[in-house]
C-alpha atoms as a PDB file:
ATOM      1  CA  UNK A   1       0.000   0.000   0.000  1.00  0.00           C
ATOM      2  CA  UNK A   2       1.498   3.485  -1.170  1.00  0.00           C
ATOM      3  CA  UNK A   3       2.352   6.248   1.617  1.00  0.00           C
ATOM      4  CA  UNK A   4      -0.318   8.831   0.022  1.00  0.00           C
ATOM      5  CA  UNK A   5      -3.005   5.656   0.652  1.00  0.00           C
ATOM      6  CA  UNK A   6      -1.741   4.719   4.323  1.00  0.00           C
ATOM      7  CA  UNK A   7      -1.236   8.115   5.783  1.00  0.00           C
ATOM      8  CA  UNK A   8      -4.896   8.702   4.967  1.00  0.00           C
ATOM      9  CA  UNK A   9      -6.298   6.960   7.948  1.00  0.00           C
ATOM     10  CA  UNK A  10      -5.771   4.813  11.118  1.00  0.00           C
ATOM     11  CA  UNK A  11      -5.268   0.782  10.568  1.00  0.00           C
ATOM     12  CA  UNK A  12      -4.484  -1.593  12.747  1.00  0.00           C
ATOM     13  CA  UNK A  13      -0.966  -1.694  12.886  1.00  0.00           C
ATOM     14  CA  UNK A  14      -1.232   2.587  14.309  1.00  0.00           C
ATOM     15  CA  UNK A  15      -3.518   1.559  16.730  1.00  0.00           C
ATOM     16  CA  UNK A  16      -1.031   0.096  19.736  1.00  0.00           C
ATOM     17  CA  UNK A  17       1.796   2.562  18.885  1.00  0.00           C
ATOM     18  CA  UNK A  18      -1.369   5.533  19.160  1.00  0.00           C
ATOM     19  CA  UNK A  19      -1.699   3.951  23.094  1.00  0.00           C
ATOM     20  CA  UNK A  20       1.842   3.689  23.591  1.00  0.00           C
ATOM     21  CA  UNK A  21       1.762  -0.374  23.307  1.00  0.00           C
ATOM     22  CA  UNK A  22       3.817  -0.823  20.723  1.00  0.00           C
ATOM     23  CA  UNK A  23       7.257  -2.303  20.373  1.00  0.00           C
ATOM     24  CA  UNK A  24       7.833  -0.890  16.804  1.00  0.00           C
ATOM     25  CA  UNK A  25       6.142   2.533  17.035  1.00  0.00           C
ATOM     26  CA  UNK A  26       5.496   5.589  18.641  1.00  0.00           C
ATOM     27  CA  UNK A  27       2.956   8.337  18.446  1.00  0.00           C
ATOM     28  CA  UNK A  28       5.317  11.115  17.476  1.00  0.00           C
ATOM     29  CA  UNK A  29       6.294   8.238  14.680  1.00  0.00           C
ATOM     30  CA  UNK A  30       3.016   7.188  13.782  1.00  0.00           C
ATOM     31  CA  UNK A  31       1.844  11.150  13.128  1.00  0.00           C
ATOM     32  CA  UNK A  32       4.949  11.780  11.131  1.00  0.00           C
ATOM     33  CA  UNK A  33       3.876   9.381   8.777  1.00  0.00           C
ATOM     34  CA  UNK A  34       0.042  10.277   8.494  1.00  0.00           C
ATOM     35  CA  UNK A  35       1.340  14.055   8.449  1.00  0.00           C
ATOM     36  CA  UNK A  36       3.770  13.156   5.527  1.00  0.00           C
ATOM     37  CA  UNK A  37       6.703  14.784   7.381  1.00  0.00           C
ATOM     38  CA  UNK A  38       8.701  11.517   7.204  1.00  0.00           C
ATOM     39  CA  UNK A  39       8.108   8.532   4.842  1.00  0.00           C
ATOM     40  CA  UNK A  40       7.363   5.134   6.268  1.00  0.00           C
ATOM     41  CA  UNK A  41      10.536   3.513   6.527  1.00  0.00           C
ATOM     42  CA  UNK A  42       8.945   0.539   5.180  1.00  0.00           C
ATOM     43  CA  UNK A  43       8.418   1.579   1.640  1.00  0.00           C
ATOM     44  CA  UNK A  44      11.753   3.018   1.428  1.00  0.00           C
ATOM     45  CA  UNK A  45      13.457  -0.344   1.509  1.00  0.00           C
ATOM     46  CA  UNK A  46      11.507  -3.353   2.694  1.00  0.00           C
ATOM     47  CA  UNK A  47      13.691  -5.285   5.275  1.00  0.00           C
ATOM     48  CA  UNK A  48      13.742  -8.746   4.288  1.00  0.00           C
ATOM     49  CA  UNK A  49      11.971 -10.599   7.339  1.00  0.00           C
ATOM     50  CA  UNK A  50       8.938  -8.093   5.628  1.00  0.00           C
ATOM     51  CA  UNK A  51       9.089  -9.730   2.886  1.00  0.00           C
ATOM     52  CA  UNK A  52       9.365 -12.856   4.105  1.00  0.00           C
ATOM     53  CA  UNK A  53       6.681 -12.444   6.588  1.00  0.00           C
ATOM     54  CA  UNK A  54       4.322 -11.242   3.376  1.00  0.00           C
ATOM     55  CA  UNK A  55       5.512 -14.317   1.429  1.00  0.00           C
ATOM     56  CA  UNK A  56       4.446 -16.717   4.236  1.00  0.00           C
ATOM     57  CA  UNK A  57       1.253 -15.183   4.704  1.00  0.00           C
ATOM     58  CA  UNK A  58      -0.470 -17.828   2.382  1.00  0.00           C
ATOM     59  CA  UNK A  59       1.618 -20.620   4.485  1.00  0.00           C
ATOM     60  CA  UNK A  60       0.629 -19.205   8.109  1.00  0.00           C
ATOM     61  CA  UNK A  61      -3.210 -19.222   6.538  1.00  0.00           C
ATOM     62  CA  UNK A  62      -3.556 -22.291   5.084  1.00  0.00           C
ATOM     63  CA  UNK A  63      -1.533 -23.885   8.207  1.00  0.00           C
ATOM     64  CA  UNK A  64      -4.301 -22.857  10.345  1.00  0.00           C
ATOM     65  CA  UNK A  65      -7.078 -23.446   8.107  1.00  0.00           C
ATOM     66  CA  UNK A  66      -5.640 -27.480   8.312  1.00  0.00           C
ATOM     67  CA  UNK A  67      -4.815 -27.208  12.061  1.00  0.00           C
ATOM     68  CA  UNK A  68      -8.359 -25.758  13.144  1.00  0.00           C
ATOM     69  CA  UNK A  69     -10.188 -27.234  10.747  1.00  0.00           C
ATOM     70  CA  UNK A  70     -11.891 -24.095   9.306  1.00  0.00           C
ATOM     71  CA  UNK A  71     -12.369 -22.367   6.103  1.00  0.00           C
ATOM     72  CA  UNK A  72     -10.693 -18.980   5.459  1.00  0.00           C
ATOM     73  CA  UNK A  73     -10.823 -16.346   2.172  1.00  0.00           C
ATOM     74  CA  UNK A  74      -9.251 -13.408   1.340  1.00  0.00           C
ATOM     75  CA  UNK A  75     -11.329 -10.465   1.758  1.00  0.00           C
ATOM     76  CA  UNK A  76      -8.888  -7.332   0.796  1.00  0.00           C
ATOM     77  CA  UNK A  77     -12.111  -4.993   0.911  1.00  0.00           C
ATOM     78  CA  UNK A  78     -11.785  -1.376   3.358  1.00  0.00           C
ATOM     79  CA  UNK A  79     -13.645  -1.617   6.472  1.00  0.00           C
ATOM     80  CA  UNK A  80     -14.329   1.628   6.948  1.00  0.00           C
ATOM     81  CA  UNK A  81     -15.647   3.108  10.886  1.00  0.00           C
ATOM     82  CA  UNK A  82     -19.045   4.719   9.911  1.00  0.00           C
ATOM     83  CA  UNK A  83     -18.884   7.469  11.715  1.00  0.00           C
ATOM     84  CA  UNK A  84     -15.297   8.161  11.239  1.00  0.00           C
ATOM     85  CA  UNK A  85     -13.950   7.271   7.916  1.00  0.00           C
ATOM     86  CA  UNK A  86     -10.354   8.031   8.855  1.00  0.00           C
ATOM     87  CA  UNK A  87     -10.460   4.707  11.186  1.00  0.00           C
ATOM     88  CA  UNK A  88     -10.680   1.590   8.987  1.00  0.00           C
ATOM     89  CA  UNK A  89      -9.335  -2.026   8.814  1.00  0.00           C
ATOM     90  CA  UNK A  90      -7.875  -4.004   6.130  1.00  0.00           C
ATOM     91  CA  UNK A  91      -7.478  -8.260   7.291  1.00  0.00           C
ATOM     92  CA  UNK A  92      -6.067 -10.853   6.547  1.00  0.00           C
ATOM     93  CA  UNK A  93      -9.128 -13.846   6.346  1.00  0.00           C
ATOM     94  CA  UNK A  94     -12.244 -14.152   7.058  1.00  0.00           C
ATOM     95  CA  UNK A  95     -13.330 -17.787   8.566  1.00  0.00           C
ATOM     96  CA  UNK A  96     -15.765 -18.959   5.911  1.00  0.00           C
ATOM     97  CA  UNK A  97     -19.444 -19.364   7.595  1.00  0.00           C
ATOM     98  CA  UNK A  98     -18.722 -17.684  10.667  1.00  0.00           C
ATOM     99  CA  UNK A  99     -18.387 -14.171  11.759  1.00  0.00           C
ATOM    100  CA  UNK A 100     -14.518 -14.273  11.948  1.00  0.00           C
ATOM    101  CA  UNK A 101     -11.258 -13.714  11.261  1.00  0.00           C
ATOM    102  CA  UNK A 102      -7.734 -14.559  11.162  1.00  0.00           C
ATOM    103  CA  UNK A 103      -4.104 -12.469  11.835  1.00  0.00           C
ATOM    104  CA  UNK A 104      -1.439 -14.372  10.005  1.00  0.00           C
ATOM    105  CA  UNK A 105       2.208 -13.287  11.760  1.00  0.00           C
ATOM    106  CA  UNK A 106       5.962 -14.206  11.536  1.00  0.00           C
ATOM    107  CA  UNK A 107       8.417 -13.728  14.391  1.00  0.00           C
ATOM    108  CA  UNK A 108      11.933 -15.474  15.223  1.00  0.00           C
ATOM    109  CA  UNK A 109      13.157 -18.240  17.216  1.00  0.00           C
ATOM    110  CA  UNK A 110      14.089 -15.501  19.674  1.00  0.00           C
ATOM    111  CA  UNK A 111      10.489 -14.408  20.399  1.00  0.00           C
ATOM    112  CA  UNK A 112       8.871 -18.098  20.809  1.00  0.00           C
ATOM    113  CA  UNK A 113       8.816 -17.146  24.898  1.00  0.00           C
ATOM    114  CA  UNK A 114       5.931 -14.075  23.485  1.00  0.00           C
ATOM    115  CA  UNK A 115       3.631 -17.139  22.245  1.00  0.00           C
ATOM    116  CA  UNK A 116       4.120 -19.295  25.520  1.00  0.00           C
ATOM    117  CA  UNK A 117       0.441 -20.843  26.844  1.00  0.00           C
ATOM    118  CA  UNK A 118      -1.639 -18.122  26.635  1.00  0.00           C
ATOM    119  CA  UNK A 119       0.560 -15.191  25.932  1.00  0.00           C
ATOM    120  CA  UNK A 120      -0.015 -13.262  22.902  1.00  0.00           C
ATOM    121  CA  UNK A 121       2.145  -9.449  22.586  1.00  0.00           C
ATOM    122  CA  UNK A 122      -0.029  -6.811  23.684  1.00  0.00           C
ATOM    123  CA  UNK A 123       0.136  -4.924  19.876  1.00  0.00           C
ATOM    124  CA  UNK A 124      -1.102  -7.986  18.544  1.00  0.00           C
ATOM    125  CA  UNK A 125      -3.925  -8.060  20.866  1.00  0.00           C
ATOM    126  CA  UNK A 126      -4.982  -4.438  20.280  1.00  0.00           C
ATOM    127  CA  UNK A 127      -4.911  -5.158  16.490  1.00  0.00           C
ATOM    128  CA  UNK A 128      -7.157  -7.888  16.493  1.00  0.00           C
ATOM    129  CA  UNK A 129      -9.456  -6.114  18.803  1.00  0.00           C
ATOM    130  CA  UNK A 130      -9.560  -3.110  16.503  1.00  0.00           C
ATOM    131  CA  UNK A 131     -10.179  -5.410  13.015  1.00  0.00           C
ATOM    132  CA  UNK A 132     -12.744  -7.349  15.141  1.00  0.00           C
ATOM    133  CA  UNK A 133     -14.683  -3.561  16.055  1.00  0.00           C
ATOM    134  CA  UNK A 134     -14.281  -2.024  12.442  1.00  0.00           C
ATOM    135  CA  UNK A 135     -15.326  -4.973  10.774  1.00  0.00           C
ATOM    136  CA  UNK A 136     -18.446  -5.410  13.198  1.00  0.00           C
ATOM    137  CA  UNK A 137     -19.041  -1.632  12.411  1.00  0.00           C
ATOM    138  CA  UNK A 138     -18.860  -1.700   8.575  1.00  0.00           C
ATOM    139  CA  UNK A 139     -20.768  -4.876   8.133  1.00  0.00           C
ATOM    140  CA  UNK A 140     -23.027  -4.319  10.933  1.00  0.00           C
ATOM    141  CA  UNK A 141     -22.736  -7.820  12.182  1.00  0.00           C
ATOM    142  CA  UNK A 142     -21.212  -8.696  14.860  1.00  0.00           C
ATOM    143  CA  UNK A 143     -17.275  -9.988  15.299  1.00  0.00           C
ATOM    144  CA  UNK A 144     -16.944 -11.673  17.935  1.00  0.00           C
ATOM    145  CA  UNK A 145     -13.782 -13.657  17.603  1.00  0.00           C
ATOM    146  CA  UNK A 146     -10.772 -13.544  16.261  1.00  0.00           C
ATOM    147  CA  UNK A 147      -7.929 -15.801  15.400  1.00  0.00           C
ATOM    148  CA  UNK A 148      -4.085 -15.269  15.563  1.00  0.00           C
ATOM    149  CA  UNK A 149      -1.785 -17.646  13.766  1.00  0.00           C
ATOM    150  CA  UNK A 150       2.340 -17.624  14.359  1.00  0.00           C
ATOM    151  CA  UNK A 151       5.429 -19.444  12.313  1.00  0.00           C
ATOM    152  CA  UNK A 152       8.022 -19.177  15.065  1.00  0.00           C
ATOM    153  CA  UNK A 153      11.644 -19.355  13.687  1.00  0.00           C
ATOM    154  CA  UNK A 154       9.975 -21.057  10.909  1.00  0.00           C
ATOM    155  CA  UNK A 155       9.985 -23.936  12.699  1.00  0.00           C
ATOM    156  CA  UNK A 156       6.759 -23.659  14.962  1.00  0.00           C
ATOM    157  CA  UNK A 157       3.161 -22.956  14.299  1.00  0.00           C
ATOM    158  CA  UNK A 158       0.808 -21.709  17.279  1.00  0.00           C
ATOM    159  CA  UNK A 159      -2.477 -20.314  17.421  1.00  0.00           C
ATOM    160  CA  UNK A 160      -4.959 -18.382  19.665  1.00  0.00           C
ATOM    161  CA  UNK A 161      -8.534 -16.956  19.840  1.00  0.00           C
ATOM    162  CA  UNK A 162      -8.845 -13.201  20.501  1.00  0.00           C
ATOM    163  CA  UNK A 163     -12.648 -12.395  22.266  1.00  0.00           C
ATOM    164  CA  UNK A 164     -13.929  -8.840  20.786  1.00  0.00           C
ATOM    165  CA  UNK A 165     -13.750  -6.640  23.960  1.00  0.00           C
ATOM    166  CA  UNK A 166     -16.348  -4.112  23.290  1.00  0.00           C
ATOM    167  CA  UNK A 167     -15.150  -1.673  26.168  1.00  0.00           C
ATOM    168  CA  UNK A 168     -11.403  -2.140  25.083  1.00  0.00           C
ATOM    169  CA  UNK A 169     -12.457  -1.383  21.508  1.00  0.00           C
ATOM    170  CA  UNK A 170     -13.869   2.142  22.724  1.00  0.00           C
ATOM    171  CA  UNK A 171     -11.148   3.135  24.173  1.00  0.00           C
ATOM    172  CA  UNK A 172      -9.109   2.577  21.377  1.00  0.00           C
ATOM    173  CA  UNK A 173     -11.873   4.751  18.986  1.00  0.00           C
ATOM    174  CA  UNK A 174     -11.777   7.010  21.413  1.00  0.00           C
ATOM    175  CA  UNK A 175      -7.882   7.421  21.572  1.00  0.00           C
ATOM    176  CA  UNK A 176      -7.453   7.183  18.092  1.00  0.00           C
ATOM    177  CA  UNK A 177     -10.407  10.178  17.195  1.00  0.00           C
ATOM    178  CA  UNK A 178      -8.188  12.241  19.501  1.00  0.00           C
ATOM    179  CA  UNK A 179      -5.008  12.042  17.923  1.00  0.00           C
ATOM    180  CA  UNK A 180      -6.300  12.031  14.094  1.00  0.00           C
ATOM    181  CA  UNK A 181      -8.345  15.456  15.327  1.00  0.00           C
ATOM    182  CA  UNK A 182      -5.721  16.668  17.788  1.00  0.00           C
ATOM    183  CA  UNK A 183      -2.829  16.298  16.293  1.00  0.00           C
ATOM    184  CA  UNK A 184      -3.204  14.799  12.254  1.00  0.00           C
ATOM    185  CA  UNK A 185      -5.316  17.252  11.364  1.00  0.00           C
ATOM    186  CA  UNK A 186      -4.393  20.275  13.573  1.00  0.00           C
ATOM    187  CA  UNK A 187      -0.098  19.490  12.315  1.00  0.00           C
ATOM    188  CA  UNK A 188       0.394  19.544  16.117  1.00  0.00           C
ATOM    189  CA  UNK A 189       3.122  16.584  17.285  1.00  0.00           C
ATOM    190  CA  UNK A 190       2.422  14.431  19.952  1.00  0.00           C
ATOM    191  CA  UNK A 191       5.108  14.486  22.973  1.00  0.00           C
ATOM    192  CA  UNK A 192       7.803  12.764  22.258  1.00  0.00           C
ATOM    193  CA  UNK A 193       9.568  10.096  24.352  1.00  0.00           C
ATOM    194  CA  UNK A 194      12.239   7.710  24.683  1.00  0.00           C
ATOM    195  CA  UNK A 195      11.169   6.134  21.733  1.00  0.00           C
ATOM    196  CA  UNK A 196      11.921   8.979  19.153  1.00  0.00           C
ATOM    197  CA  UNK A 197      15.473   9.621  18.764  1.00  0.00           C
ATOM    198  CA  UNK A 198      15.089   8.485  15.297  1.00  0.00           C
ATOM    199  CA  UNK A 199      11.814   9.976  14.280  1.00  0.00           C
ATOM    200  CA  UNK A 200      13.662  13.688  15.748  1.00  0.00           C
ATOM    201  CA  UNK A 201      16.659  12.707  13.561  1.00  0.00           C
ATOM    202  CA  UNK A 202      14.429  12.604  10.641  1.00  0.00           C
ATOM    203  CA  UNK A 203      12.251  15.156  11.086  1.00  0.00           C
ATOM    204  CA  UNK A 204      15.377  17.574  12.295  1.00  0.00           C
ATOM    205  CA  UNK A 205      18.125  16.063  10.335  1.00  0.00           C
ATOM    206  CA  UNK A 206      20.374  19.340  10.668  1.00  0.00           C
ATOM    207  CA  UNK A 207      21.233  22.296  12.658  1.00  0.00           C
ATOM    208  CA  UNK A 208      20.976  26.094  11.648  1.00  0.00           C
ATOM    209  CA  UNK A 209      23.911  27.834  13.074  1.00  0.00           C
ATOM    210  CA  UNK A 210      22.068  30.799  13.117  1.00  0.00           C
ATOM    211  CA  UNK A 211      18.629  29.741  14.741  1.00  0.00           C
ATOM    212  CA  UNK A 212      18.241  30.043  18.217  1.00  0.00           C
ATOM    213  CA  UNK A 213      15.239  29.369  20.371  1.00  0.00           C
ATOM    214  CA  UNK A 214      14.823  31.840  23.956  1.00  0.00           C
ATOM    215  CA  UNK A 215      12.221  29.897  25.885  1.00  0.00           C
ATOM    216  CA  UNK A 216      10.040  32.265  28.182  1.00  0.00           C
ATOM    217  CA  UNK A 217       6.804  32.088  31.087  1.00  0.00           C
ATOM    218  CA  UNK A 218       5.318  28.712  31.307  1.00  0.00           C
ATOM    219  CA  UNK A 219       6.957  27.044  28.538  1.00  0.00           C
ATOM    220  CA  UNK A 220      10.776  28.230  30.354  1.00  0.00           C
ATOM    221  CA  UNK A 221       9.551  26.625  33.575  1.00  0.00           C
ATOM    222  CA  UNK A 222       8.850  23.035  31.764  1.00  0.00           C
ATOM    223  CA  UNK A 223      12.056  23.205  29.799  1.00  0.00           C
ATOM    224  CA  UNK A 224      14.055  24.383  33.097  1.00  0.00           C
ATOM    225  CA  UNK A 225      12.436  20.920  34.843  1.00  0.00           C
ATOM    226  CA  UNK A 226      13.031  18.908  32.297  1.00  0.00           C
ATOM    227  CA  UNK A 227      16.796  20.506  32.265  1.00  0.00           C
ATOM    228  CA  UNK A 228      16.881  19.611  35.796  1.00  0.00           C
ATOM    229  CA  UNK A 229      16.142  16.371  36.026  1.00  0.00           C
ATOM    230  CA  UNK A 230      18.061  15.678  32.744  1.00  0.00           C
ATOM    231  CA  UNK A 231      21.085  16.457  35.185  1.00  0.00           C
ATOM    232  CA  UNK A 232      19.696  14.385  38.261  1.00  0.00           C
ATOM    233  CA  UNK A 233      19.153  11.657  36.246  1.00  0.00           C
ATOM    234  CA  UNK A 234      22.903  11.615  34.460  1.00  0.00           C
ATOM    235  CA  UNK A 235      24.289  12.546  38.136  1.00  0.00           C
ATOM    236  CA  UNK A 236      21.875   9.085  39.745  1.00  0.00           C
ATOM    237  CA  UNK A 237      23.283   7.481  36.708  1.00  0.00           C
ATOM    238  CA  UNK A 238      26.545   7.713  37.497  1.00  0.00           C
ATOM    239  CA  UNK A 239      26.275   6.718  40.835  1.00  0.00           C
ATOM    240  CA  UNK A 240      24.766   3.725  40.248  1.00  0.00           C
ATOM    241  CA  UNK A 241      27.349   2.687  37.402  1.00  0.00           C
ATOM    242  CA  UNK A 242      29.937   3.476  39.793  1.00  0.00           C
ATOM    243  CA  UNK A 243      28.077   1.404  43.155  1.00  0.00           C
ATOM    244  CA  UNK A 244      27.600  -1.412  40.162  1.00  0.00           C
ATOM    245  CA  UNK A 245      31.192  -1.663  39.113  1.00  0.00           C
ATOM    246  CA  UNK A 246      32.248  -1.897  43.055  1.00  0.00           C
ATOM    247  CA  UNK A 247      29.604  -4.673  43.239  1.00  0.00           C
ATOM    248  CA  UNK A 248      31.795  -6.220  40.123  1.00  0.00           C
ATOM    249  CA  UNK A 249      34.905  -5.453  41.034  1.00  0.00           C
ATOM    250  CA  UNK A 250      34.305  -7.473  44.623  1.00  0.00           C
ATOM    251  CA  UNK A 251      32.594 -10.359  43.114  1.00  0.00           C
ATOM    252  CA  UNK A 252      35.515 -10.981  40.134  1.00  0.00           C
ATOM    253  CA  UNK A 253      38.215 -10.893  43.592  1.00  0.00           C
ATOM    254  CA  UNK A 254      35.920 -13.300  44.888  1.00  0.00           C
ATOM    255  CA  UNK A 255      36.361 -15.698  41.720  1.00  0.00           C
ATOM    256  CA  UNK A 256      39.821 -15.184  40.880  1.00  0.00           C
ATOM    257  CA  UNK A 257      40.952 -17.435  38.139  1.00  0.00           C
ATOM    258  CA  UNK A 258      37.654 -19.771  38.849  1.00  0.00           C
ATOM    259  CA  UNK A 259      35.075 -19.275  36.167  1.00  0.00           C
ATOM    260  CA  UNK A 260      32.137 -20.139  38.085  1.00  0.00           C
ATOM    261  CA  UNK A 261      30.804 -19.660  41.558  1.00  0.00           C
ATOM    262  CA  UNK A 262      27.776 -20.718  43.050  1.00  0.00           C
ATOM    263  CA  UNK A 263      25.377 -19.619  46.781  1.00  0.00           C
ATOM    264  CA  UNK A 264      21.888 -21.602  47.051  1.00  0.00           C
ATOM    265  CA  UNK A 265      20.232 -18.141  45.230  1.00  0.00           C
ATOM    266  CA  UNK A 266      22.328 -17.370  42.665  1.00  0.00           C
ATOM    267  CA  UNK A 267      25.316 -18.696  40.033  1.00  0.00           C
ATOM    268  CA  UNK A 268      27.505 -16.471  38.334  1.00  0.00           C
ATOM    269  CA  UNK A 269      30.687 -16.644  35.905  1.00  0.00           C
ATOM    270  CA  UNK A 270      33.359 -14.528  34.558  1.00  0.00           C
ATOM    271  CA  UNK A 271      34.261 -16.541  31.419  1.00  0.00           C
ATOM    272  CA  UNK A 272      36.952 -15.821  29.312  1.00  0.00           C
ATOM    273  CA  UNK A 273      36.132 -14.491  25.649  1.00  0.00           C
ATOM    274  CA  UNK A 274      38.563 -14.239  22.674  1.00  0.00           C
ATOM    275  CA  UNK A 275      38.209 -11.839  19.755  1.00  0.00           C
ATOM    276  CA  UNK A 276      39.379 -11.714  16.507  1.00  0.00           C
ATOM    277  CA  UNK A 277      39.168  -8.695  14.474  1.00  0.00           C
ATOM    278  CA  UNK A 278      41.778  -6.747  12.606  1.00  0.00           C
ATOM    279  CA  UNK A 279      44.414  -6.669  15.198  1.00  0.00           C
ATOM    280  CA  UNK A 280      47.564  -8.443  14.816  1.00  0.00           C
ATOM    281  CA  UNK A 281      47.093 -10.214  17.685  1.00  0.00           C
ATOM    282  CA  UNK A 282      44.125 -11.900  19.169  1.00  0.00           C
ATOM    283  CA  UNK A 283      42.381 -10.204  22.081  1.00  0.00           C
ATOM    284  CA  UNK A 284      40.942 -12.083  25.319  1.00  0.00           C
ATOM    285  CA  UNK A 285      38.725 -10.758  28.179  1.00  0.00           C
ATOM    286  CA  UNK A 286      36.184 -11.954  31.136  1.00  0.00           C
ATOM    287  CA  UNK A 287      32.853 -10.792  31.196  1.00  0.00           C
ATOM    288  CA  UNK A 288      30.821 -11.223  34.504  1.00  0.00           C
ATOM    289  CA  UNK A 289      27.261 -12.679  34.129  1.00  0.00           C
ATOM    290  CA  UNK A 290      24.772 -13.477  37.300  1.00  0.00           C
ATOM    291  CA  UNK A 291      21.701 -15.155  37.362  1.00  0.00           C
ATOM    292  CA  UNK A 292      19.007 -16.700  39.888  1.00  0.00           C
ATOM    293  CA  UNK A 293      19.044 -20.083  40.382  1.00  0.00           C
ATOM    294  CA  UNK A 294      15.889 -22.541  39.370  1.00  0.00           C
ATOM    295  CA  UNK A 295      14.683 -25.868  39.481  1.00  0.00           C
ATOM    296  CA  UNK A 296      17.778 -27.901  37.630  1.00  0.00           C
ATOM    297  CA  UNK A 297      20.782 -26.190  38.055  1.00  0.00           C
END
């Protein structure tokens, strides 16, 4: 889907980074995009897990069609909020005689602990939740469930009912109205956080030499505080680096030229590591790892 097509509403895959739950996204990112101040980075150049993960679509589907013995179809139609076009939904499947549907998703080996028993990430969860309320809306039947089917390292297939949460779903309209209306269509950027070192990059890529900004009244005070605790935080920073490498420093003394040592609560190692890189001569060091005991060590 082009830019100019995406920017002009709110899917499902805005919704969690609108709420702050997503891993991927923030809202200062999310209303660059729809503003058209930066370009998704996706379109760009599409990383290849992308297209990987677009590729195996078809696989994930008909996997679950066979494991859960259902019927699925493409249905690439806009579902479009009927009372506010800018929020719509565009699935993967519908379940065939039921009203249904079905979230096909990729993820590596690394991330099989997301998909353990019942667990599901929380963007996921809001995504399904929105399809399942837009699709109720625009049909004006009723969604009820949802499906969400994994290939883990491409090696493991899970999947998992989502129940439509009416209450959760209004929340999320109501969040997402706001920031279209408040922000999207007023220019006006969300707050940044953490998050957005990137998105400022690209929004701010240079410096004028000649532009300077004099902050004054109420908007002095909040740049002052944050100032402030900038400092205290860099100052608390330090200390605890320093009280950490103490804590280190005592432990390694403790180990000597033992790798591993052992209490009833906890086992820790400082294990030797060679590198080779473009140094004449090979390089060694220890590196200091801790970790709780359980069951079976």
């Amino acid at each position: 889907m082009s830019d100019q097509k995406r920017n002009g509403f709110i899917g499902g895959s805005d919704i969690a980074a609108i709420v702050g739950q997503s891993r991927w996204s923030t809202p200062l990112g999310v209303w660059a995009e729809k503003t058209g101040k930066i370009i998704n980075r996706l379109n760009i150049e599409t990383p290849e897990y992308v297209e990987l993960g677009i590729e195996l679509e078809d696989f994930v589907a008909e996997k679950f069609a066979k494991k859960a013995n259902k019927q699925i179809r493409r249905d690439s139609r806009d579902f479009i909020h009927p009372e506010f076009p800018f929020l719509k939904a565009h699935i993967d499947r519908r379940i065939v005689g039921g009203e249904e549907i079905l979230e096909c998703k990729t993820c590596s080996a690394w991330k099989e602990k997301e998909w353990l028993g019942d667990e599901i990430p929380e963007e996921y969860i809001l995504q399904v939740i929105w399809y399942l309320g837009i699709v109720g809306l625009a049909t004006r039947k009723a969604v009820s469930k949802g499906y969400i089917a994994v290939l883990i390292g491409g090696q493991k297939f899970r999947y998992k009912e989502i129940d439509f949460d009416q209450d959760l779903f209004n929340k999320l309209v109501t969040a997402a109205v706001h920031f279209w209306r408040g922000f999207v269509e007023t220019n006006t950027q969300p707050i940044a956080i953490g998050g957005d070192s990137g998105t400022l990059f690209e929004l701010f890529p240079t410096s004028d030499i000649d532009q300077a900004v004099t902050f004054e009244g109420d908007e002095e005070i909040e740049v002052n505080t944050l100032l402030d605790s900038r400092s205290a935080g860099i100052t608390a920073r330090k200390e605890v680096q320093e009280e950490i490498d103490d804590i280190d420093a005592k432990l390694k003394q403790k180990l000597g030229s033992a790798e591993k040592g052992r209490t009833g609560q906890y086992t820790y190692t400082w294990k030797t590591q060679h590198r080779k890189g473009f140094e004449v001569q090979p390089s060694s060091s220890r590196v200091l790892r801790c970790k709780p005991n359980t069951k079976g060590n």
